[in-house]
PDB file of N, CA and C in Angstrom:
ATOM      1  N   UNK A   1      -5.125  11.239  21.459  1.00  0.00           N
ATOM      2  CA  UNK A   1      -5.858  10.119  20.909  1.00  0.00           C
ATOM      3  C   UNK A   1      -6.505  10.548  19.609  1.00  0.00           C
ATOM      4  N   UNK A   2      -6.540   9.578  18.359  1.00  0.00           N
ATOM      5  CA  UNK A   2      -7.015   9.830  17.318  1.00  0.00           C
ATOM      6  C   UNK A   2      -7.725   8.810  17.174  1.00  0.00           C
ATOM      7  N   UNK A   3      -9.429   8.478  16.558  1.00  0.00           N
ATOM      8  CA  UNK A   3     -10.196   7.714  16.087  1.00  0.00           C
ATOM      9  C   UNK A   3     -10.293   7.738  15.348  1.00  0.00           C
ATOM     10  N   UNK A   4     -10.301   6.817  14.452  1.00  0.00           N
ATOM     11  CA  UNK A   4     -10.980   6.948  12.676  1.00  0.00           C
ATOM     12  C   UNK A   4     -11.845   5.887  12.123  1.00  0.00           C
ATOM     13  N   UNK A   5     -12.672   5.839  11.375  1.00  0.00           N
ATOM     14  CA  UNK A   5     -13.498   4.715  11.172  1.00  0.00           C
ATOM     15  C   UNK A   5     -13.674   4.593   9.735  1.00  0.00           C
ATOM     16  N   UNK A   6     -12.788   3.414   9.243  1.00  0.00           N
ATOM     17  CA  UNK A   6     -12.703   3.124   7.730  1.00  0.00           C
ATOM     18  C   UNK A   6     -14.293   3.813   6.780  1.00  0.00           C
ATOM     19  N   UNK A   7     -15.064   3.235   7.209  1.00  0.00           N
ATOM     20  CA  UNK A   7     -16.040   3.377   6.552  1.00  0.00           C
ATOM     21  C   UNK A   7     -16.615   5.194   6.385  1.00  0.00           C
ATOM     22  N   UNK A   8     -15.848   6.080   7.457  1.00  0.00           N
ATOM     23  CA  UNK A   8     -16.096   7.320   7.368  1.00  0.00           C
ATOM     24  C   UNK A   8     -15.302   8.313   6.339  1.00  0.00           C
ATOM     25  N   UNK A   9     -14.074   7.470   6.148  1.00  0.00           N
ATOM     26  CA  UNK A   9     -12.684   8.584   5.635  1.00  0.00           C
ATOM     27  C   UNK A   9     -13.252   8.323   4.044  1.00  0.00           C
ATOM     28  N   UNK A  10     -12.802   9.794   3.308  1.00  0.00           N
ATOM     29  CA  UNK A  10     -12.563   9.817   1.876  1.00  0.00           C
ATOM     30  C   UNK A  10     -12.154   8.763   1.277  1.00  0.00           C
ATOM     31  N   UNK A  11     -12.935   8.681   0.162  1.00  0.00           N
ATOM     32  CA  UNK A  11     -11.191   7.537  -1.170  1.00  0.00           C
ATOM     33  C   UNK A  11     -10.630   8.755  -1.558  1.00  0.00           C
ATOM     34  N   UNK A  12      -9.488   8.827  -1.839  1.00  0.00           N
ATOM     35  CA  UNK A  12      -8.524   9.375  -2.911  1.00  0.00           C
ATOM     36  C   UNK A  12      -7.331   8.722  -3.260  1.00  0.00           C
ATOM     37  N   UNK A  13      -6.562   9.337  -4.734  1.00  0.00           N
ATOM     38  CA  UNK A  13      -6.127   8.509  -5.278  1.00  0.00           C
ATOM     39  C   UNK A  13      -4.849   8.439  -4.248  1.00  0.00           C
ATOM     40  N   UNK A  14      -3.741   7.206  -4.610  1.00  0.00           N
ATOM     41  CA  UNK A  14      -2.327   7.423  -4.224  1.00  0.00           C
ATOM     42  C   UNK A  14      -1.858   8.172  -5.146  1.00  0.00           C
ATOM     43  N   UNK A  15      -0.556   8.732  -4.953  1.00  0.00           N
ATOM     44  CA  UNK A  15      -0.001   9.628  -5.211  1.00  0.00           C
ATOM     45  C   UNK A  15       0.908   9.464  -6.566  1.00  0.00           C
ATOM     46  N   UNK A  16       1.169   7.656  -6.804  1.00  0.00           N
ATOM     47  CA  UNK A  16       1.976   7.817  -8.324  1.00  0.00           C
ATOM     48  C   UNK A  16       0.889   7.115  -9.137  1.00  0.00           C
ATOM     49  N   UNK A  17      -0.770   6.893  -8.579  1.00  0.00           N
ATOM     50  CA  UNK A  17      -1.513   6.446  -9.842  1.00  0.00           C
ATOM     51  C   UNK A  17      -2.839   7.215  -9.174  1.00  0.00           C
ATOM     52  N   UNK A  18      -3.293   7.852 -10.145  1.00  0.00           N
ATOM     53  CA  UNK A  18      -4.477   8.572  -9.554  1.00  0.00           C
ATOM     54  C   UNK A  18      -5.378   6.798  -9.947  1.00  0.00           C
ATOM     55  N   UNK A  19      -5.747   6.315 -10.436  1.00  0.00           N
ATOM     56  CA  UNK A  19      -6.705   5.060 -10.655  1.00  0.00           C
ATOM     57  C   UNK A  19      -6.545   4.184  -9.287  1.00  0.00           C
ATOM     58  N   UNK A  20      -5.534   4.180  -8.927  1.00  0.00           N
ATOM     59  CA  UNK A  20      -5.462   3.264  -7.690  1.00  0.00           C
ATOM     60  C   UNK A  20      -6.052   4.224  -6.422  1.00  0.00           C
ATOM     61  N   UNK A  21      -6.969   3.619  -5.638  1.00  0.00           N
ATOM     62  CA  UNK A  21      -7.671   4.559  -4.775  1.00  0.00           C
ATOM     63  C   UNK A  21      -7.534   4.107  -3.114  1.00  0.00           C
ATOM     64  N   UNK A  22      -7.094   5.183  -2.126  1.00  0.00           N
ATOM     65  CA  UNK A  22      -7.127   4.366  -0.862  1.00  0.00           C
ATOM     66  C   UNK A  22      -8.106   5.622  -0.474  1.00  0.00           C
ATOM     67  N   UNK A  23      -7.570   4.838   1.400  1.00  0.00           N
ATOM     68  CA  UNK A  23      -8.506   5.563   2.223  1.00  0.00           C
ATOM     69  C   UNK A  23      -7.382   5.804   3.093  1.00  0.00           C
ATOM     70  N   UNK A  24      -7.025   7.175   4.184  1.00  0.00           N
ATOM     71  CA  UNK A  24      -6.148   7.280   5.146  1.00  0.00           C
ATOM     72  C   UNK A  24      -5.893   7.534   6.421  1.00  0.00           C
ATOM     73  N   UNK A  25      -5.771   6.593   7.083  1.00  0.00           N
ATOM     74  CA  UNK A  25      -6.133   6.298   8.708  1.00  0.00           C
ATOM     75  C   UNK A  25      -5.535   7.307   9.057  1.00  0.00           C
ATOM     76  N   UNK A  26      -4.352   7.369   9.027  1.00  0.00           N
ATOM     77  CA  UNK A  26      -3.544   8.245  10.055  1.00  0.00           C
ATOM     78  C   UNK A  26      -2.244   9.470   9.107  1.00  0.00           C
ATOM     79  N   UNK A  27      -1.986  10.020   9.295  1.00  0.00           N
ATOM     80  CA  UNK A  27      -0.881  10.996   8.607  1.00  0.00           C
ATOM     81  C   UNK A  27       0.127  11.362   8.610  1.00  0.00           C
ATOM     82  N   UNK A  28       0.630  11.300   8.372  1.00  0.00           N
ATOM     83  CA  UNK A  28       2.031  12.275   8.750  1.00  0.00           C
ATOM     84  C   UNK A  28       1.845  13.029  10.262  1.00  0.00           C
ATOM     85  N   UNK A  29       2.281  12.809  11.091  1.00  0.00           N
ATOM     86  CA  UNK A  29       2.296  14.251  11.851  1.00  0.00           C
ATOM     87  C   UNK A  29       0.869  13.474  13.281  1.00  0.00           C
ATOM     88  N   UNK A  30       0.234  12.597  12.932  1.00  0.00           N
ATOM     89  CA  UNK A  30      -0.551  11.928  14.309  1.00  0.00           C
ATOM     90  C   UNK A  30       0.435  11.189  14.614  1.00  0.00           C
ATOM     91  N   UNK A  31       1.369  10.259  14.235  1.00  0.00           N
ATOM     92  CA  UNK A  31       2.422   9.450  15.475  1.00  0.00           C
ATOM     93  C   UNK A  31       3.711   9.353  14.494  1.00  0.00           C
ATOM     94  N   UNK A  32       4.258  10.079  15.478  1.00  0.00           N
ATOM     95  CA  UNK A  32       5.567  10.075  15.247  1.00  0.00           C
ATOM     96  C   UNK A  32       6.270   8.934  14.643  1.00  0.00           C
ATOM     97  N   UNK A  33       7.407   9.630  13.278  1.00  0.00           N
ATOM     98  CA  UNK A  33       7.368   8.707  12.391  1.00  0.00           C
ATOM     99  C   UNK A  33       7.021   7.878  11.396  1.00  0.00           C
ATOM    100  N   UNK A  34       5.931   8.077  12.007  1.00  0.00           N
ATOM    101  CA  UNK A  34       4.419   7.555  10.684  1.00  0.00           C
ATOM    102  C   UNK A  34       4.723   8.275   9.801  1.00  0.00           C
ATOM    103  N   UNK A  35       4.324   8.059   8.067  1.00  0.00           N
ATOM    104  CA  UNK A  35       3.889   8.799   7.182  1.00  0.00           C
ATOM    105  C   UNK A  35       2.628   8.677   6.941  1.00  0.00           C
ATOM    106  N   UNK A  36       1.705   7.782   6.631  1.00  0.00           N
ATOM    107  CA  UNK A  36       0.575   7.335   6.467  1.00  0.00           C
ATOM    108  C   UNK A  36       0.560   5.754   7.036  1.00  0.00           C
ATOM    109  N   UNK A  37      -0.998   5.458   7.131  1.00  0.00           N
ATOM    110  CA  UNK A  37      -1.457   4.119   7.524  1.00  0.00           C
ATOM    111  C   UNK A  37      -2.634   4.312   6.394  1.00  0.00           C
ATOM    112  N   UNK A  38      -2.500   3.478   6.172  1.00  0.00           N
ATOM    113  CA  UNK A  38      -3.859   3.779   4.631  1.00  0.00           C
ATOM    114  C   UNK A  38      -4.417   1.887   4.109  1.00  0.00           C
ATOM    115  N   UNK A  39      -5.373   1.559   3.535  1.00  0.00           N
ATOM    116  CA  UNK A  39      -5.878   0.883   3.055  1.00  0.00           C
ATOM    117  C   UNK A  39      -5.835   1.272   1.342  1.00  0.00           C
ATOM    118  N   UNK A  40      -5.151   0.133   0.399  1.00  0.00           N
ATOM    119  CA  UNK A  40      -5.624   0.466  -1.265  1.00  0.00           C
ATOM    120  C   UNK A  40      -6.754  -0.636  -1.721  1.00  0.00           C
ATOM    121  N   UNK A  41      -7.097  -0.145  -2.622  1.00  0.00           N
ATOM    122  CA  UNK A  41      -7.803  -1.192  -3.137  1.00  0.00           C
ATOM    123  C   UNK A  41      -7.549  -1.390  -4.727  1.00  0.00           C
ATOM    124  N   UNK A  42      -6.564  -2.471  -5.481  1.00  0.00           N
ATOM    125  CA  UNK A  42      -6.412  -2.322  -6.353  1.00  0.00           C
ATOM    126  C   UNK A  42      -7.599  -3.617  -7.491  1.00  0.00           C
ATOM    127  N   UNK A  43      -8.000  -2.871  -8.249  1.00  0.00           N
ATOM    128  CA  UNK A  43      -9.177  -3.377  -8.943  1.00  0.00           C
ATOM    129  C   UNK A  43      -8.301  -4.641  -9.920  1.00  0.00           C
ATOM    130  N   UNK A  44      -8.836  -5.799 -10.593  1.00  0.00           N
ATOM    131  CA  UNK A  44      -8.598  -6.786 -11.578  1.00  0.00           C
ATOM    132  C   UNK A  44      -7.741  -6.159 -12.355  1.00  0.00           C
ATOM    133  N   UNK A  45      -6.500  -6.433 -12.662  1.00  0.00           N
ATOM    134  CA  UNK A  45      -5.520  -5.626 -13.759  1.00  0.00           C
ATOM    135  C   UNK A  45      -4.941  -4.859 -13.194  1.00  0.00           C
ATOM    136  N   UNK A  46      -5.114  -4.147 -12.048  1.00  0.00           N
ATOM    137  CA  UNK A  46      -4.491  -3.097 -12.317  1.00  0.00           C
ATOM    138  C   UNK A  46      -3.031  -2.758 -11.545  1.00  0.00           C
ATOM    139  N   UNK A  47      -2.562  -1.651 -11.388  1.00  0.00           N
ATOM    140  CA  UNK A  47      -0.981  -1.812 -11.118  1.00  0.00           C
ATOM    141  C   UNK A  47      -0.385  -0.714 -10.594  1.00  0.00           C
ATOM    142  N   UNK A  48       0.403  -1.126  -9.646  1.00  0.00           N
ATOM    143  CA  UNK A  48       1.269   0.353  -9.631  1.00  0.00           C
ATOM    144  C   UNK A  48       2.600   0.377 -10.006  1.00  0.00           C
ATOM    145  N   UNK A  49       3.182   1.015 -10.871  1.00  0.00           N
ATOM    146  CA  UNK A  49       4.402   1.058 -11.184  1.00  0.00           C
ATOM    147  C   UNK A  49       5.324   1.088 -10.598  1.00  0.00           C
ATOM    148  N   UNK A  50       6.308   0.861 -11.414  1.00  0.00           N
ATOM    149  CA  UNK A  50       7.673   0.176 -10.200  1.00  0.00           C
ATOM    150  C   UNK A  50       7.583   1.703  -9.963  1.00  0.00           C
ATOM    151  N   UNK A  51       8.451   2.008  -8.602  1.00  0.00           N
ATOM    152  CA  UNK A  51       9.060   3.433  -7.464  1.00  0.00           C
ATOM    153  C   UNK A  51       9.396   2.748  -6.463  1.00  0.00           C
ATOM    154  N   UNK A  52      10.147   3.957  -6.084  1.00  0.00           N
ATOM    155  CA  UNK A  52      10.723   3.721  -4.646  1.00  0.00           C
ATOM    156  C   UNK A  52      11.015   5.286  -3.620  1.00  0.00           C
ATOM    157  N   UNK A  53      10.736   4.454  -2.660  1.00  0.00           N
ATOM    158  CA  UNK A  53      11.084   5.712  -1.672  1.00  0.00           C
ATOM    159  C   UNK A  53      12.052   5.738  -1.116  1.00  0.00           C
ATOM    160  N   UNK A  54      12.880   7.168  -1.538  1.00  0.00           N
ATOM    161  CA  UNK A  54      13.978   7.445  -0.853  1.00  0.00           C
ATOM    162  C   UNK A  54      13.728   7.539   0.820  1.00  0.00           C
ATOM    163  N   UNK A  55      13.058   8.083   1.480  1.00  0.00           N
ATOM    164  CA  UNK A  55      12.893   8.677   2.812  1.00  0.00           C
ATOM    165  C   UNK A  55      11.878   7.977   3.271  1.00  0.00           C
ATOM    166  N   UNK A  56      11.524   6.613   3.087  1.00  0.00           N
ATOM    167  CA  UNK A  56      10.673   5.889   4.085  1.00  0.00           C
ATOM    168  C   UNK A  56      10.688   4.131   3.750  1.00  0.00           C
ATOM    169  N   UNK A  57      10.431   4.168   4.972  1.00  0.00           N
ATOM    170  CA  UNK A  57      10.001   2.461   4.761  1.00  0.00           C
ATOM    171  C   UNK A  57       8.858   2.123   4.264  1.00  0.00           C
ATOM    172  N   UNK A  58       8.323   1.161   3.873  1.00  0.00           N
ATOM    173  CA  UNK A  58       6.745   0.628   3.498  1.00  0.00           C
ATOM    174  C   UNK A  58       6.699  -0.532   3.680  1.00  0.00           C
ATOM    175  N   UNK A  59       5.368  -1.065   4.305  1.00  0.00           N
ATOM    176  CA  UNK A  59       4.873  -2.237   5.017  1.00  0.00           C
ATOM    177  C   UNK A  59       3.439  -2.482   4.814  1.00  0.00           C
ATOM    178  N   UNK A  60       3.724  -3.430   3.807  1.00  0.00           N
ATOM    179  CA  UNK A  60       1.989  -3.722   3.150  1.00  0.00           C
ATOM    180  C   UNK A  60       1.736  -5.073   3.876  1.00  0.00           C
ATOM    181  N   UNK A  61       0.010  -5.129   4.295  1.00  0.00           N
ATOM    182  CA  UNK A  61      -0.174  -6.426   4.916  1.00  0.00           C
ATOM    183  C   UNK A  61      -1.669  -6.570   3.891  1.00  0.00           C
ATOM    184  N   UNK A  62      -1.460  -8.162   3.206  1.00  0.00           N
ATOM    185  CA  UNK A  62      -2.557  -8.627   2.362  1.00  0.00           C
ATOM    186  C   UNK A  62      -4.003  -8.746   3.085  1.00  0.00           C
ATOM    187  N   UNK A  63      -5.006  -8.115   3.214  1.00  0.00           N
ATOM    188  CA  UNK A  63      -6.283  -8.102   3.618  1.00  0.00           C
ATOM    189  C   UNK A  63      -7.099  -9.368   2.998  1.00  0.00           C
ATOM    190  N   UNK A  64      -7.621  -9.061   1.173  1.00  0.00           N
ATOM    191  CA  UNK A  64      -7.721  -9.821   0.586  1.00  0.00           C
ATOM    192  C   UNK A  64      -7.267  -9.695  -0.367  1.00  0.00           C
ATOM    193  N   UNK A  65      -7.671 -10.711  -1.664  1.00  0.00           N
ATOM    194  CA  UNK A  65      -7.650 -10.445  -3.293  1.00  0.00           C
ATOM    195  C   UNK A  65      -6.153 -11.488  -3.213  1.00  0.00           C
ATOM    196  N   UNK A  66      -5.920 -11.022  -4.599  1.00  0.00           N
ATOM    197  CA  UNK A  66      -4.417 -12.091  -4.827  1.00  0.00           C
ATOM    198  C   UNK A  66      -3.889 -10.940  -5.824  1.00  0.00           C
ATOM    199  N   UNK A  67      -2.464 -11.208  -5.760  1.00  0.00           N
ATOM    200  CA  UNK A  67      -1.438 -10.532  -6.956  1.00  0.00           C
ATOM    201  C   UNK A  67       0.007 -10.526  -6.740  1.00  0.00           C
ATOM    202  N   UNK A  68       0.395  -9.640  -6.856  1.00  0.00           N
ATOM    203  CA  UNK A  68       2.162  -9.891  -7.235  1.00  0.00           C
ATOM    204  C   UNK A  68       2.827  -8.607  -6.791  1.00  0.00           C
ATOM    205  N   UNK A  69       3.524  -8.715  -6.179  1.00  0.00           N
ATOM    206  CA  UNK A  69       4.508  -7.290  -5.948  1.00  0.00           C
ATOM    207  C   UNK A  69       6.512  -8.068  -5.927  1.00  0.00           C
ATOM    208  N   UNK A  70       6.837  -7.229  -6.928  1.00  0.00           N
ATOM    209  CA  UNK A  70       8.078  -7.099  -7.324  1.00  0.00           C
ATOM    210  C   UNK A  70       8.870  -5.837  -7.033  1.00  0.00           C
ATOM    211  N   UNK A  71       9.523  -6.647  -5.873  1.00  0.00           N
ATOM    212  CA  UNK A  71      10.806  -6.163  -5.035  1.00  0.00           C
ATOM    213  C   UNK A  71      11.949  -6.253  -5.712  1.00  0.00           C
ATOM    214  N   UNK A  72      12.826  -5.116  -6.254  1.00  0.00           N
ATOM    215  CA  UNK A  72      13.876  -4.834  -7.315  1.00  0.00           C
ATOM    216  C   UNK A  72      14.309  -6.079  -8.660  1.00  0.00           C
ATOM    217  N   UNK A  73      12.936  -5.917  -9.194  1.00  0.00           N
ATOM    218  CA  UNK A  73      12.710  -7.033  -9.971  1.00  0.00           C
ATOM    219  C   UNK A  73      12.015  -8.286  -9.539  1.00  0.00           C
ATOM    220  N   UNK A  74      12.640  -8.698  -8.441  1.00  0.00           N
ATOM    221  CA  UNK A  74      11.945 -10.144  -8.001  1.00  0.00           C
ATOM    222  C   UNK A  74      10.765 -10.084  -7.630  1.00  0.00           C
ATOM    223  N   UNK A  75      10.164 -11.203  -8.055  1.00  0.00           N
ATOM    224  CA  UNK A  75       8.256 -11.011  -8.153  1.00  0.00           C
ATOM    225  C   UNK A  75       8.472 -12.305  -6.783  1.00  0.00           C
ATOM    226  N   UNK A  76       6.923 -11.333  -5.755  1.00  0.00           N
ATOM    227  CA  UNK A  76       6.773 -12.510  -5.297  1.00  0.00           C
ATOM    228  C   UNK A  76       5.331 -12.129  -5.216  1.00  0.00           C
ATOM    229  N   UNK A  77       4.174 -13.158  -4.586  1.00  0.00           N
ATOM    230  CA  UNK A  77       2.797 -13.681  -4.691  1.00  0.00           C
ATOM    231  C   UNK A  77       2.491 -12.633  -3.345  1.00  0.00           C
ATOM    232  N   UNK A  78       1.063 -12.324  -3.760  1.00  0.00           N
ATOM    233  CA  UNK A  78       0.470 -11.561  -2.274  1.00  0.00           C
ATOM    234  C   UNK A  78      -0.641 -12.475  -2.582  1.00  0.00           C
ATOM    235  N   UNK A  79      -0.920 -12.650  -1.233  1.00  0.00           N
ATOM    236  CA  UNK A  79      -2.553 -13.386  -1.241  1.00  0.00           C
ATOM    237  C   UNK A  79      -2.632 -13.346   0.289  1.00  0.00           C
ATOM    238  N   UNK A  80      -4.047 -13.243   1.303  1.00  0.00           N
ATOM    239  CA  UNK A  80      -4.940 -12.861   2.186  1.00  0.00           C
ATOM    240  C   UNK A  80      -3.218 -13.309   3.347  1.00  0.00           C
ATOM    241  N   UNK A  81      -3.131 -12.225   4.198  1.00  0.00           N
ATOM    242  CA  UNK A  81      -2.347 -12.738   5.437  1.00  0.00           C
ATOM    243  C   UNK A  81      -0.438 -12.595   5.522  1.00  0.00           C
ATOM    244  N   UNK A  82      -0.261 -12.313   3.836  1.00  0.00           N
ATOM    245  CA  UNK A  82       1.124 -11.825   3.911  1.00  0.00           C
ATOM    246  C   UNK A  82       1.552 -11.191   4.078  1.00  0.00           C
ATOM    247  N   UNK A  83       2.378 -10.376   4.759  1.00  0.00           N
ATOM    248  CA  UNK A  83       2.891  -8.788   5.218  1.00  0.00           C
ATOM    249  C   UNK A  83       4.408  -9.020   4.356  1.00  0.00           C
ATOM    250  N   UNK A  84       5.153  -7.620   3.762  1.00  0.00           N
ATOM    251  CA  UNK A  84       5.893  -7.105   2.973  1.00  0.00           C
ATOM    252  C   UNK A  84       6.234  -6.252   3.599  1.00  0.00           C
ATOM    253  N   UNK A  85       7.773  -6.018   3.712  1.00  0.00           N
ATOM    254  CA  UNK A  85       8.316  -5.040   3.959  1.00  0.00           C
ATOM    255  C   UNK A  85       9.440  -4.208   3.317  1.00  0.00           C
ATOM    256  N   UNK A  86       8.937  -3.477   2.813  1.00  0.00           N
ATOM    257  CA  UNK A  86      10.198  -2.624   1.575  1.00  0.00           C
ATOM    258  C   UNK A  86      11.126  -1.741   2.322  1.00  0.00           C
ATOM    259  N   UNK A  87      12.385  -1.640   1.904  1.00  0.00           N
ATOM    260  CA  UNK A  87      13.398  -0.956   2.969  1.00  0.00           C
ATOM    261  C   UNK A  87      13.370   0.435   1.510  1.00  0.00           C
ATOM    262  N   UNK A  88      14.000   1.782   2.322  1.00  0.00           N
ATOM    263  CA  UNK A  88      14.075   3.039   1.788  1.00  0.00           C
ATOM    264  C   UNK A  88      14.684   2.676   0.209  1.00  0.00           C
ATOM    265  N   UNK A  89      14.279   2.741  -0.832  1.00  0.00           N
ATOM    266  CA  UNK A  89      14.890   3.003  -2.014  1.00  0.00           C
ATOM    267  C   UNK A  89      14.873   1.437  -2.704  1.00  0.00           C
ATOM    268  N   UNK A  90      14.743   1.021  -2.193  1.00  0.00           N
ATOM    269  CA  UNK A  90      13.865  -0.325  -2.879  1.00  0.00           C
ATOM    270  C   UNK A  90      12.765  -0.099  -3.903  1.00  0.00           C
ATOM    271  N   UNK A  91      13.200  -0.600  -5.407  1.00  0.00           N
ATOM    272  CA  UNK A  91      12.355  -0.392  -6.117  1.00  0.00           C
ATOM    273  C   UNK A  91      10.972  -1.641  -5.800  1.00  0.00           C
ATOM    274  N   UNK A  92       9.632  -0.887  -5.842  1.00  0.00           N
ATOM    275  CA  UNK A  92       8.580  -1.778  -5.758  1.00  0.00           C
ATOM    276  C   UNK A  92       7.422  -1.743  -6.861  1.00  0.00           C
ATOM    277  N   UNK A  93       6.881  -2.585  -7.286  1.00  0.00           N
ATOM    278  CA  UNK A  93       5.640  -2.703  -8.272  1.00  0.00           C
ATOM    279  C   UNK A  93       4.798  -3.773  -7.837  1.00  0.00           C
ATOM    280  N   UNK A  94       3.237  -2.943  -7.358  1.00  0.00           N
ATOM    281  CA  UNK A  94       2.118  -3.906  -6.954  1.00  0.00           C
ATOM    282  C   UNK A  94       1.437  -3.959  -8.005  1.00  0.00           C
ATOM    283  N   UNK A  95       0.734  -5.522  -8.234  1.00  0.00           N
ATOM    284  CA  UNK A  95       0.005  -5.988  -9.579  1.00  0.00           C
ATOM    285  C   UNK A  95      -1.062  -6.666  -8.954  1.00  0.00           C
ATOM    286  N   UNK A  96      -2.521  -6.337  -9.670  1.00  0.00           N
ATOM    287  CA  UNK A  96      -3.378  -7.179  -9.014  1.00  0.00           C
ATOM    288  C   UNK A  96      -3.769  -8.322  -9.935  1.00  0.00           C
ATOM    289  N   UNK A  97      -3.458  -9.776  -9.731  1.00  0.00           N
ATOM    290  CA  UNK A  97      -3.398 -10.915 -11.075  1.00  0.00           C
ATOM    291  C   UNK A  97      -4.512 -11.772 -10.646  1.00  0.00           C
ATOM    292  N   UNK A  98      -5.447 -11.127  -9.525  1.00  0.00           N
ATOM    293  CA  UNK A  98      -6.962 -12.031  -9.302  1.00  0.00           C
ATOM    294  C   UNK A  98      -7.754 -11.552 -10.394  1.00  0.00           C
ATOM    295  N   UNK A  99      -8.909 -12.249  -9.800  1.00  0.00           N
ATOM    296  CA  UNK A  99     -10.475 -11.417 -10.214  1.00  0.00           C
ATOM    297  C   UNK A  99     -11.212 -10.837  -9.331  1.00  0.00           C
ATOM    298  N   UNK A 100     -10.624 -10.213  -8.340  1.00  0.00           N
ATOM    299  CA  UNK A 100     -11.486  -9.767  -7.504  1.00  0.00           C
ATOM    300  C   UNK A 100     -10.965  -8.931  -6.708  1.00  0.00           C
ATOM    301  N   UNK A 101     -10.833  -7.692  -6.427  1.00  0.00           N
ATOM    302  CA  UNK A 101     -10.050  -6.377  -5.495  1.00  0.00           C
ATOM    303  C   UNK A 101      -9.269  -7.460  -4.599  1.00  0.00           C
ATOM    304  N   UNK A 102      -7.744  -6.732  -5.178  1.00  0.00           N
ATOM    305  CA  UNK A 102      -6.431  -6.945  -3.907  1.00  0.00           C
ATOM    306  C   UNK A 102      -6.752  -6.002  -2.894  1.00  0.00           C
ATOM    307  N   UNK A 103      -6.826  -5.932  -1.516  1.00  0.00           N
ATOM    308  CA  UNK A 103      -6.690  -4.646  -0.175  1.00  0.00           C
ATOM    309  C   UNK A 103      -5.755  -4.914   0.046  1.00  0.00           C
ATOM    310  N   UNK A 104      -4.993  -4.063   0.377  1.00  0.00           N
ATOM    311  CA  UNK A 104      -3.968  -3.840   1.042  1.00  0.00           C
ATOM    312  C   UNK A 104      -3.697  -2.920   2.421  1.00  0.00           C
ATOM    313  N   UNK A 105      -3.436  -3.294   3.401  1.00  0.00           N
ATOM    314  CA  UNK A 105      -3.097  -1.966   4.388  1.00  0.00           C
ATOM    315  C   UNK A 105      -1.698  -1.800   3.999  1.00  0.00           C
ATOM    316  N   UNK A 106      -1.996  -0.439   4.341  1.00  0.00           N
ATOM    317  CA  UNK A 106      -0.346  -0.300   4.870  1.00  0.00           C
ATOM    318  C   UNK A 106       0.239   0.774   5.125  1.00  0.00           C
ATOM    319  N   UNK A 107       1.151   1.291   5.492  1.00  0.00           N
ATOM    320  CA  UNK A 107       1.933   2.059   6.396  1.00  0.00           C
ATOM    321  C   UNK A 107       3.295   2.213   6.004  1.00  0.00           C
ATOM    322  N   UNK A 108       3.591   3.977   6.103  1.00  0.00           N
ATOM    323  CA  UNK A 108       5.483   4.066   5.968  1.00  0.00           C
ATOM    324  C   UNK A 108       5.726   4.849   6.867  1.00  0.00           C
ATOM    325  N   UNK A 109       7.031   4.520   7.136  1.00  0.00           N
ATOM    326  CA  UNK A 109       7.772   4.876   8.261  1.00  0.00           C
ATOM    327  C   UNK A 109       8.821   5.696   8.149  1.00  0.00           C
ATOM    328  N   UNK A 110       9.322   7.026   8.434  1.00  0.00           N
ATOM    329  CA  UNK A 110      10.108   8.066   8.243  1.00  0.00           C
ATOM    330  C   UNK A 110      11.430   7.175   8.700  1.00  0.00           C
ATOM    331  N   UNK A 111      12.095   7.363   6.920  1.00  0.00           N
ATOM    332  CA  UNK A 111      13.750   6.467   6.813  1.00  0.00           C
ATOM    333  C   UNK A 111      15.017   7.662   8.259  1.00  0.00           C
TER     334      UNK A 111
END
């Protein structure tokens, strides 16, 4: 059994934008398959560049805020309650186009 309590864990950055900052529930290596379970918080403007992961899945679910994530080019809308699911090597780019912090959870899964 592992507990964690959002409000206890570090921020640090993600890994292809140090400016974009999460927090990380779970890791690699607590449940099988998992890579991370993490929360971001992307501020007014800001963005993560298109990438993709060869060796995992990713599964973002909209908390709050509003913005845009473009799946191998195609843009579609995030806003409070939508879940996304990117398959291995799928190029992705999250954009935050509110005024007010996009959250995001989310979680990848060993491809």
């Amino acid at each position: 059994m592992k507990l964690t309590r959002l409000n206890h864990l570090p921020i640090e950055s993600v890994s292809h934008d140090a400016a974009i900052k999460k927090q990380v529930m779970l890791r690699m290596g607590d449940v099988p398959h998992l890579t991370n379970f993490s929360q971001a918080r992307f501020q007014p403007g800001q963005v993560a560049q298109a990438h993709a992961h060869e060796d995992m899945h990713e599964v973002f679910f909209v908390e709050s805020g509003e913005g845009a994530i473009a799946i191998d080019g195609i843009p579609h809308v995030l806003t409070p309650g939508v879940c996304v699911a990117i398959a291995p090597g799928e190029t992705h780019k999250v954009s935050n186009t509110g005024n007010t912090d996009l959250v995001l959870t989310y979680f990848g899964l060993q491809a």
